[in-house]
N, C-alpha and C. Protein backbone atom coordinates (compact mmCIF):
# COMPACT_ATOMS: atom_id res chain seq x y z
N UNK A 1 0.85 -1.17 0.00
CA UNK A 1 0.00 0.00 0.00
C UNK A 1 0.89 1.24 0.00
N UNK A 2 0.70 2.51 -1.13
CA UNK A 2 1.15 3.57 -1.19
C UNK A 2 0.96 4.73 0.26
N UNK A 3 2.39 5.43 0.57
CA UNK A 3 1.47 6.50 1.47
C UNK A 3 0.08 6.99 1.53
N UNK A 4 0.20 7.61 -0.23
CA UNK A 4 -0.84 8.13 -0.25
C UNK A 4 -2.31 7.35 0.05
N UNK A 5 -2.27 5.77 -0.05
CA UNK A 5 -3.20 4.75 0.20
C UNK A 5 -3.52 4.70 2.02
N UNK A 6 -2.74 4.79 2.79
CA UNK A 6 -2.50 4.55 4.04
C UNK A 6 -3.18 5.77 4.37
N UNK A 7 -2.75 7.21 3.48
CA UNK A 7 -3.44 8.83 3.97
C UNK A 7 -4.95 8.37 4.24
N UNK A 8 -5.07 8.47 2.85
CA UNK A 8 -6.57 7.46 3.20
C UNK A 8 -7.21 7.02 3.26
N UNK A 9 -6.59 5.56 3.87
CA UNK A 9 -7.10 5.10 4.79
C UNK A 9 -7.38 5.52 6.59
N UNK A 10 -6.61 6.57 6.75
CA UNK A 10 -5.94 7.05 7.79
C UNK A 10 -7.87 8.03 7.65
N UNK A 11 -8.02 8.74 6.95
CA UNK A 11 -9.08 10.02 6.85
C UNK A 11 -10.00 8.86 7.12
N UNK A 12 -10.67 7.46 6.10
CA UNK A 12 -11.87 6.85 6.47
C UNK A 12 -12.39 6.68 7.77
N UNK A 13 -11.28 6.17 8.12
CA UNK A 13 -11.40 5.54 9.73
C UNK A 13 -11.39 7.02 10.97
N UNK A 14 -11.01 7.91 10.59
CA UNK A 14 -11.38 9.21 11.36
C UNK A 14 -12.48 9.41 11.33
N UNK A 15 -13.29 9.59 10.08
CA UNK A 15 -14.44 10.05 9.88
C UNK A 15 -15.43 9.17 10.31
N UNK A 16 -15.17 8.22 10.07
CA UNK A 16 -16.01 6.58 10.76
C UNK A 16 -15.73 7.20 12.13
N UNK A 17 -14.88 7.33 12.68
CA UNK A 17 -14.24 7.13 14.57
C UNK A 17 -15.18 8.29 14.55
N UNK A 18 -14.76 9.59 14.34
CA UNK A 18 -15.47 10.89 14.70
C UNK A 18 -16.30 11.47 13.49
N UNK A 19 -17.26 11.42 13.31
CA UNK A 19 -18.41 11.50 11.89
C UNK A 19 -18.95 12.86 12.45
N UNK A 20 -18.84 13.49 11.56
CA UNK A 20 -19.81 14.99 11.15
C UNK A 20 -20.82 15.15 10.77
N UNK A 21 -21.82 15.49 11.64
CA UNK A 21 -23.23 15.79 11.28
C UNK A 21 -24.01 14.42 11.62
N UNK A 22 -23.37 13.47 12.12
CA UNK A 22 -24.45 12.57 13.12
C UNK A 22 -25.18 12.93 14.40
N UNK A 23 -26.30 12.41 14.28
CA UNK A 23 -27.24 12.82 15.05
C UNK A 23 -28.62 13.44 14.22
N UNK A 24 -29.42 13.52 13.88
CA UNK A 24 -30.86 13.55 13.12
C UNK A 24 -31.01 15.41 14.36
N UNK A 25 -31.37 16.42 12.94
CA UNK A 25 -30.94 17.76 13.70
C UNK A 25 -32.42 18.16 12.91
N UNK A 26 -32.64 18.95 13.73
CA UNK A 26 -34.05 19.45 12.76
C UNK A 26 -35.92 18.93 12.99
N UNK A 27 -37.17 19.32 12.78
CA UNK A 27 -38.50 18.49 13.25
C UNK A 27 -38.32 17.89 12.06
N UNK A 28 -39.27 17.28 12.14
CA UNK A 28 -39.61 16.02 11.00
C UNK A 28 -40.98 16.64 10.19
N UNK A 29 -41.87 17.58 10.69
CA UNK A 29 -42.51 17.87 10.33
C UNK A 29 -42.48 19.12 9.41
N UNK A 30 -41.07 19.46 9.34
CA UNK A 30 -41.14 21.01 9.28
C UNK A 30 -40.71 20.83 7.25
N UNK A 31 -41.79 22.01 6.77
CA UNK A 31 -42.02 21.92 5.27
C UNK A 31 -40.55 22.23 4.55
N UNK A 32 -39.73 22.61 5.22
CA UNK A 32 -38.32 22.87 4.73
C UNK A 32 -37.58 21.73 4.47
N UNK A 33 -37.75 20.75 5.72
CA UNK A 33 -36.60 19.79 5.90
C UNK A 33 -37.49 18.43 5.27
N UNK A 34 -36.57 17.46 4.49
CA UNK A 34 -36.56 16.54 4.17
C UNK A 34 -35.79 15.03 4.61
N UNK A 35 -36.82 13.83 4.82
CA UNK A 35 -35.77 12.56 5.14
C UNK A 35 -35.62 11.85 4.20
N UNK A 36 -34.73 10.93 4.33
CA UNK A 36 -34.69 9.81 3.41
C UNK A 36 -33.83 8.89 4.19
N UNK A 37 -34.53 7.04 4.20
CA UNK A 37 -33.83 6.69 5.03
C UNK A 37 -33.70 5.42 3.67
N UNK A 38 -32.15 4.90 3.86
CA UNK A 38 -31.58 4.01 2.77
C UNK A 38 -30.58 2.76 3.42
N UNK A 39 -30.65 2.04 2.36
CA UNK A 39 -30.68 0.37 3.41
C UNK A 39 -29.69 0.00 1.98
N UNK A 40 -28.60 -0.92 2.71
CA UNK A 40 -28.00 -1.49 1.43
C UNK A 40 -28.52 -2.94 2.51
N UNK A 41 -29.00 -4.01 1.71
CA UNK A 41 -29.50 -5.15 1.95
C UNK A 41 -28.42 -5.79 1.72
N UNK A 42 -27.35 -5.87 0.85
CA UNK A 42 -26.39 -6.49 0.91
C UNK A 42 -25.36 -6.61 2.36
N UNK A 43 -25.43 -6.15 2.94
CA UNK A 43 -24.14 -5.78 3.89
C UNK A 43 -24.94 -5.55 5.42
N UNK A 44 -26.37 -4.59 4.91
CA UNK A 44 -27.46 -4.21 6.22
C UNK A 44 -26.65 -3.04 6.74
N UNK A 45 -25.78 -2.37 6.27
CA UNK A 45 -25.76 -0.47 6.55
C UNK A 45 -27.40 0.11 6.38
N UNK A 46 -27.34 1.06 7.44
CA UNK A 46 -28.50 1.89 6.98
C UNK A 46 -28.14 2.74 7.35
N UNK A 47 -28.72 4.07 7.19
CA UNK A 47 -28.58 5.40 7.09
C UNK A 47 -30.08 6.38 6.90
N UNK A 48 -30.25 7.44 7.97
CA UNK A 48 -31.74 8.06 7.83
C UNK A 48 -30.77 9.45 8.00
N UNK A 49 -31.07 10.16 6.28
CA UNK A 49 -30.39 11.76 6.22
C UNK A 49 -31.59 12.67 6.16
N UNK A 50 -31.33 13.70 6.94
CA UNK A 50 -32.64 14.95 6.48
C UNK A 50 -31.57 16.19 6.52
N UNK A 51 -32.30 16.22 5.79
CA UNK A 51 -31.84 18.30 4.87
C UNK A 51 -32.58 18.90 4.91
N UNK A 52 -32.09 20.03 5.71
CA UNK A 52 -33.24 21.21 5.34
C UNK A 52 -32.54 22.36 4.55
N UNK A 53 -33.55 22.76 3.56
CA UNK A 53 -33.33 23.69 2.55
C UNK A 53 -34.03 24.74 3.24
N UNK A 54 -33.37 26.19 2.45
CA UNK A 54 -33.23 27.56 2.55
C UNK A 54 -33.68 28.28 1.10
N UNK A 55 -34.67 28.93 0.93
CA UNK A 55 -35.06 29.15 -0.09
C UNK A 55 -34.66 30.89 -0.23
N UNK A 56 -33.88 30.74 -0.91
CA UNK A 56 -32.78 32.25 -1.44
C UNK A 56 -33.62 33.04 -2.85
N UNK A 57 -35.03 32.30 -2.75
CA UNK A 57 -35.87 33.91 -3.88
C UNK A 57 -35.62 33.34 -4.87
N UNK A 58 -34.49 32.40 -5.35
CA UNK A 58 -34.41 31.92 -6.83
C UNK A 58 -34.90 31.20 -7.67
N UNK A 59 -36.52 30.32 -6.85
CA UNK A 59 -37.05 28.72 -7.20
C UNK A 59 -36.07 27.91 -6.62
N UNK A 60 -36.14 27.28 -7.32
CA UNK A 60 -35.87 25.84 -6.05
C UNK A 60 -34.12 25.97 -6.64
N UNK A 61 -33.94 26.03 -7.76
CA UNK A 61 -32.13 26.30 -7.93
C UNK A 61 -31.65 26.76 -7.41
N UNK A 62 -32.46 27.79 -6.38
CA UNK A 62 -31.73 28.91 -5.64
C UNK A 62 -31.48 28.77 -4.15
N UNK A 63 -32.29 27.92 -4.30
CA UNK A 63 -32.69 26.85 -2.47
C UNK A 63 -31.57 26.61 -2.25
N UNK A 64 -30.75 26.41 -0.71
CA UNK A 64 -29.56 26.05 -0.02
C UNK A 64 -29.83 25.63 0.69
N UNK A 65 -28.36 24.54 0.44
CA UNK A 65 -28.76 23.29 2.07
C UNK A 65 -28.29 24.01 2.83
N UNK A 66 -29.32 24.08 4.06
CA UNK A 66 -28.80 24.52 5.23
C UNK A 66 -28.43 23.79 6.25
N UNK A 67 -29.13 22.71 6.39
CA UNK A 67 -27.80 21.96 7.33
C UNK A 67 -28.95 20.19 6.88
N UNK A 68 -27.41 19.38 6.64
CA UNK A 68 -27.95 18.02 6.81
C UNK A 68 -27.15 17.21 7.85
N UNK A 69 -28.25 16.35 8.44
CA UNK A 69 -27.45 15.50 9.55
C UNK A 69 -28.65 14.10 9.47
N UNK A 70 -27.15 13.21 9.66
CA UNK A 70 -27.89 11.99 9.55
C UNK A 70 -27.66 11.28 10.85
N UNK A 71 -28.34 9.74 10.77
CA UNK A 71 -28.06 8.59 11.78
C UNK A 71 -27.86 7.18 10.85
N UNK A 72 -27.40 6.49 11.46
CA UNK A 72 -27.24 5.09 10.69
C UNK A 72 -26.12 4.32 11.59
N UNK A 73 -26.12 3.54 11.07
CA UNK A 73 -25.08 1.88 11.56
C UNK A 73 -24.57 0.98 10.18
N UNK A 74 -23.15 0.85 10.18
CA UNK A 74 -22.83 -0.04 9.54
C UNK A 74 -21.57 -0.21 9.35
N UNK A 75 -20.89 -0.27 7.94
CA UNK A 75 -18.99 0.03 8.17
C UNK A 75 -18.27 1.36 8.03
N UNK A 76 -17.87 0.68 7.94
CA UNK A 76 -16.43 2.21 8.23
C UNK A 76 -16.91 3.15 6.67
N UNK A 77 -16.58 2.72 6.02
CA UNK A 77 -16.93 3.25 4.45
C UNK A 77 -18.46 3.85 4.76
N UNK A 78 -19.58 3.24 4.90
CA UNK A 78 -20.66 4.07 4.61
C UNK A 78 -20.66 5.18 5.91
N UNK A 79 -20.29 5.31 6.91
CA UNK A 79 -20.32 6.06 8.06
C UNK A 79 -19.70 7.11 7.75
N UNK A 80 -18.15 7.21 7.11
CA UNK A 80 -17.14 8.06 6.67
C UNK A 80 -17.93 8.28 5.48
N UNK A 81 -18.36 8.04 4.62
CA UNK A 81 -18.85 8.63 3.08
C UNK A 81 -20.27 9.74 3.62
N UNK A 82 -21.18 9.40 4.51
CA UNK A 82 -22.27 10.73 5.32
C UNK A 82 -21.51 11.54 5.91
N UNK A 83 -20.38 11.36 6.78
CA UNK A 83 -19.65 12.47 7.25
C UNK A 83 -19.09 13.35 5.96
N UNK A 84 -18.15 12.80 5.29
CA UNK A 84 -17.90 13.20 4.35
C UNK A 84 -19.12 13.70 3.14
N UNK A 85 -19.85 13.48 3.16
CA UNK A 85 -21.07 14.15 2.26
C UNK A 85 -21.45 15.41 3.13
N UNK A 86 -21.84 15.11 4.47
CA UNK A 86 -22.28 16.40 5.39
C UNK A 86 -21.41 17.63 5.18
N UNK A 87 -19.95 17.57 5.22
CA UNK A 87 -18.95 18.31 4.86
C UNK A 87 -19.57 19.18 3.97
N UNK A 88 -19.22 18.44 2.79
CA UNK A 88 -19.34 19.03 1.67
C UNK A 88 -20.39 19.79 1.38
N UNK A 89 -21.51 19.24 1.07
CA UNK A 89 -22.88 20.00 0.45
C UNK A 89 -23.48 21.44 1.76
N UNK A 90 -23.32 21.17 3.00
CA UNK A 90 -24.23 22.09 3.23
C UNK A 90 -23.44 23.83 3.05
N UNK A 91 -24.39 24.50 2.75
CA UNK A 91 -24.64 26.08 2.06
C UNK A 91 -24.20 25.53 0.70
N UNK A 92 -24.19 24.67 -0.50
CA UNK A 92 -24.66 24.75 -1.61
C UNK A 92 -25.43 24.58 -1.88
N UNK A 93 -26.17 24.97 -3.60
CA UNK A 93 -27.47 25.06 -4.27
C UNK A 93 -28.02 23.50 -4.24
N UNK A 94 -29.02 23.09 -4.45
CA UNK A 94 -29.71 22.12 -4.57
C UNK A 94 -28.63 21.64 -6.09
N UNK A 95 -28.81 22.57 -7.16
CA UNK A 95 -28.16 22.11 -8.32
C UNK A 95 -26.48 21.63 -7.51
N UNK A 96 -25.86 22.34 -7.52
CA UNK A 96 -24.35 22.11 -6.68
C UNK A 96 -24.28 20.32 -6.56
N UNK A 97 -25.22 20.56 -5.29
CA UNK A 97 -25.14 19.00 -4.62
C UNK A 97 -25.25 18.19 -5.89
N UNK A 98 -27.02 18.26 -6.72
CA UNK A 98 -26.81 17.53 -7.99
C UNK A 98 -25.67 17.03 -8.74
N UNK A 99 -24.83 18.06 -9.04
CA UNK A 99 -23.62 17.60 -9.70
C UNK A 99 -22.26 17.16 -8.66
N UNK A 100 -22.29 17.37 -7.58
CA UNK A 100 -21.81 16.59 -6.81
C UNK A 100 -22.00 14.82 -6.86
N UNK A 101 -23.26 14.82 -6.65
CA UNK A 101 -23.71 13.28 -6.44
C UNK A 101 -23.35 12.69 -7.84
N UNK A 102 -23.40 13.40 -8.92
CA UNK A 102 -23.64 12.38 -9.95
C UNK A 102 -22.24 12.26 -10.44
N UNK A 103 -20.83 13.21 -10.36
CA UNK A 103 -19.83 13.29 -10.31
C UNK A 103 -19.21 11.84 -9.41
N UNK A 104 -19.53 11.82 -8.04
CA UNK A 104 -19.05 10.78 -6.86
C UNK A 104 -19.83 9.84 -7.48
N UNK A 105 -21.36 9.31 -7.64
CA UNK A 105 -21.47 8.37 -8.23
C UNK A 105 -20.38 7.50 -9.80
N UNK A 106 -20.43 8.76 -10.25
CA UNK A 106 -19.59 8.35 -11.82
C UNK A 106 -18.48 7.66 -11.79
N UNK A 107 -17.48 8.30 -10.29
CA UNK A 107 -16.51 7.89 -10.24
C UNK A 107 -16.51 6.17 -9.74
N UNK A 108 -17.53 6.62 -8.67
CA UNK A 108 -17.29 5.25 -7.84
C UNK A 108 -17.80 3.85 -8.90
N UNK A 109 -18.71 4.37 -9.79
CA UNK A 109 -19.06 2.99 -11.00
C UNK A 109 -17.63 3.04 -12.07
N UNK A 110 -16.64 3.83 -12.23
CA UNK A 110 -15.90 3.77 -12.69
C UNK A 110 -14.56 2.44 -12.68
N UNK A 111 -15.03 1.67 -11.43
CA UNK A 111 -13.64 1.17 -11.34
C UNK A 111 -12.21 1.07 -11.45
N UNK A 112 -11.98 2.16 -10.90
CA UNK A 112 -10.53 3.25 -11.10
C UNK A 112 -10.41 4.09 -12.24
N UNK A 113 -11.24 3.97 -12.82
CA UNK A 113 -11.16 4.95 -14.04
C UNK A 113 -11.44 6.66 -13.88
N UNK A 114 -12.13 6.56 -12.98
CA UNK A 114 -12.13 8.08 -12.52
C UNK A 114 -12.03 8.54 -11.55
N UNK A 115 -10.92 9.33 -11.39
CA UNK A 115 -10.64 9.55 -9.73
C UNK A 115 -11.60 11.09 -9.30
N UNK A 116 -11.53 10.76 -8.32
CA UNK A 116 -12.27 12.30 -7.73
C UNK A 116 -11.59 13.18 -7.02
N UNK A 117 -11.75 14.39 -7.47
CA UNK A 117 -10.92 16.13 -7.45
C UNK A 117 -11.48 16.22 -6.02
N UNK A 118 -9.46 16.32 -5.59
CA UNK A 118 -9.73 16.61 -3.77
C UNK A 118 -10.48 18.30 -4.06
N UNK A 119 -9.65 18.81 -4.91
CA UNK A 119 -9.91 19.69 -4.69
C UNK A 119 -12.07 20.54 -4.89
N UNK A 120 -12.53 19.76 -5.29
CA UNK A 120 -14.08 19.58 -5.54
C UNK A 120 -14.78 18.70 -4.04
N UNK A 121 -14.11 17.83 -4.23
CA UNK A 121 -14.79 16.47 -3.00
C UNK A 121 -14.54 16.93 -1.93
N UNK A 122 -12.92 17.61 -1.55
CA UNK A 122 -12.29 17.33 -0.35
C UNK A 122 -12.30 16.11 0.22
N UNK A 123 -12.40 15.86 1.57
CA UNK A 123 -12.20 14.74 2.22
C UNK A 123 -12.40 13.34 1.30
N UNK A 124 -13.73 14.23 0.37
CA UNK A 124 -14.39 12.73 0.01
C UNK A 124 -13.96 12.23 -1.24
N UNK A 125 -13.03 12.71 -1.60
CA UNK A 125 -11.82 12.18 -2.44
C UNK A 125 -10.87 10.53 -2.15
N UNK A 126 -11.14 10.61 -0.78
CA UNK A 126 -10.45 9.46 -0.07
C UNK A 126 -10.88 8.48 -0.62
N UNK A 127 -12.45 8.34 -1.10
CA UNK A 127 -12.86 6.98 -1.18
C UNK A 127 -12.76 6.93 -2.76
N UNK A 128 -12.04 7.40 -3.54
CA UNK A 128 -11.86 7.17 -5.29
C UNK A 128 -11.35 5.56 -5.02
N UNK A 129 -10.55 4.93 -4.05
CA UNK A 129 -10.32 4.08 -4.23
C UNK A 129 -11.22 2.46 -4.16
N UNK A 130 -12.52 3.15 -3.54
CA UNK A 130 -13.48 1.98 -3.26
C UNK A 130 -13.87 1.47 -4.41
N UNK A 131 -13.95 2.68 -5.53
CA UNK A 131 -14.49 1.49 -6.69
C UNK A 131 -14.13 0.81 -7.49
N UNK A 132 -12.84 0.47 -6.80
CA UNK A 132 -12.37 -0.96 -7.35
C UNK A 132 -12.92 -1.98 -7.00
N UNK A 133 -13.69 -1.81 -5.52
CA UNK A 133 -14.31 -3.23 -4.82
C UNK A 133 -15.39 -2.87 -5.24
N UNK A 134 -16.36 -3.63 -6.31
CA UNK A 134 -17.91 -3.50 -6.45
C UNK A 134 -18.28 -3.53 -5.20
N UNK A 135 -18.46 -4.69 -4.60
CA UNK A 135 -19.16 -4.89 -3.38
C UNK A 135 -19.29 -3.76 -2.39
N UNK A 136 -18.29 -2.60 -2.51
CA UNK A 136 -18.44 -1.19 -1.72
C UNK A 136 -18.71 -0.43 -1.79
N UNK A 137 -18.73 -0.21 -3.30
CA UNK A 137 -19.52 0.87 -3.77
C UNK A 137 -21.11 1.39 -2.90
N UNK A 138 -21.67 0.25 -2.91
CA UNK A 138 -22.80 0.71 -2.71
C UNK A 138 -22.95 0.89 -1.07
N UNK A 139 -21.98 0.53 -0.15
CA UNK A 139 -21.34 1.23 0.97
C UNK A 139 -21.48 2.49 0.95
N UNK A 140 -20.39 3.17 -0.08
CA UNK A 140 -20.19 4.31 -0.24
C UNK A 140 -21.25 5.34 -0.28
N UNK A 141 -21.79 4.98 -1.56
CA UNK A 141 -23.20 5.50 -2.16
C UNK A 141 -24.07 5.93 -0.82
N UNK A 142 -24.12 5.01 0.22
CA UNK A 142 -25.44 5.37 0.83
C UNK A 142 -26.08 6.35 1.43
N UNK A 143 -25.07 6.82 1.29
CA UNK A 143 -25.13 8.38 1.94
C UNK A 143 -25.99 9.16 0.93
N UNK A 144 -25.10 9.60 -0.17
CA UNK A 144 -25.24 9.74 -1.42
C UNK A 144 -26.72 9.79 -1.91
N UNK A 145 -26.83 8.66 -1.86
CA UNK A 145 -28.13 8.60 -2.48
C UNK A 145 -29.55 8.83 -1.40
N UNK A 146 -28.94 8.75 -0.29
CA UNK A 146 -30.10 9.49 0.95
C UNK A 146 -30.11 10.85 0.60
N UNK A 147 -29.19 11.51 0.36
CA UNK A 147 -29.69 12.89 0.23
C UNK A 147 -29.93 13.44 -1.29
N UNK A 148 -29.79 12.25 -1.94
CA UNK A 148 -30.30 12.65 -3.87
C UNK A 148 -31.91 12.73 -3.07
N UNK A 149 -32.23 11.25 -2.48
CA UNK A 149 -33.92 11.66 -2.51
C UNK A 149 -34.59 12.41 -1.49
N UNK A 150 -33.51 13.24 -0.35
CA UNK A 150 -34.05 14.06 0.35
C UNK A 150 -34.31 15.25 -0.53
N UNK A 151 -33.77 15.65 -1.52
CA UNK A 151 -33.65 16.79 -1.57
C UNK A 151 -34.62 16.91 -3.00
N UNK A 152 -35.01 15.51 -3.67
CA UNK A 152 -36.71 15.59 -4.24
C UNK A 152 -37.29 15.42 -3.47
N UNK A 153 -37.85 14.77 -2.43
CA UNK A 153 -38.54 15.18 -1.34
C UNK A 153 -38.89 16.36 -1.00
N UNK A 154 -37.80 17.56 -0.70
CA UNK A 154 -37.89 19.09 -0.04
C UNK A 154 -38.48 19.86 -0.84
């Protein structure tokens, strides 16, 4: 394994150990905020993310996450990939995140073929290397895709 492989691995397992934005923040009722709760059946990770959006006058393109926080149980990879998603997206546009998700998805179906821009992802650059293991991908994803359908939901 390369330094740079060990780096991180070194960031997953932080973010797994100490995760950002766990804990479910926000009512459940409230017309802003959105849940979505996502299950990989393969493995039995789950994950319940809610976002609440900020509507900035522009229609919904103009809407900002204002804060997402999730809960869940499972491995190191899907725990570190919600921390690492929480990072990233909140105060961007609904569109933003969009091309976020479908960027990190692209890569991770890529099977090393496409790595992901620390400088775009940050942290969540770490995991370009999961999609070499099919079987993790969808680890990864789960985050991911909790807050693709929170945020049709909102």
């Amino acid at each position: 394994m390369s330094g740079l492989d060990d780096l991180y691995q070194e960031l997953i397992l932080d973010h797994s150990k100490r995760p950002h934005g766990k804990g479910l923040l926000g009512a459940e009722g409230d017309p802003h905020t959105a849940e979505s709760h996502q299950r990989n059946p393969i493995c039995g990770d789950e994950i319940t993310l809610r976002a609440r959006i900020t509507t900035s006058g522009g229609g919904a393109d103009g809407d900002l996450i204002a804060e997402v926080s999730w809960d869940g149980s499972g491995c190191s990879i899907s725990q570190a990939s919600a921390s690492m998603l929480t990072e990233l997206v909140v105060g961007r546009s609904r569109a933003e995140a969009a091309e976020l998700i479908d960027g990190f998805r692209e890569a991770l179906r890529s099977r090393g073929a496409v790595e992901l821009d620390e400088d775009v992802y940050g942290d969540a650059a770490a995991l370009t290397g999961v999609s070499r293991y099919v079987a993790r991908v969808k680890c990864a994803m789960l985050g991911w895709v909790a807050l693709e359908d929170a945020l049709h939901r909102a």
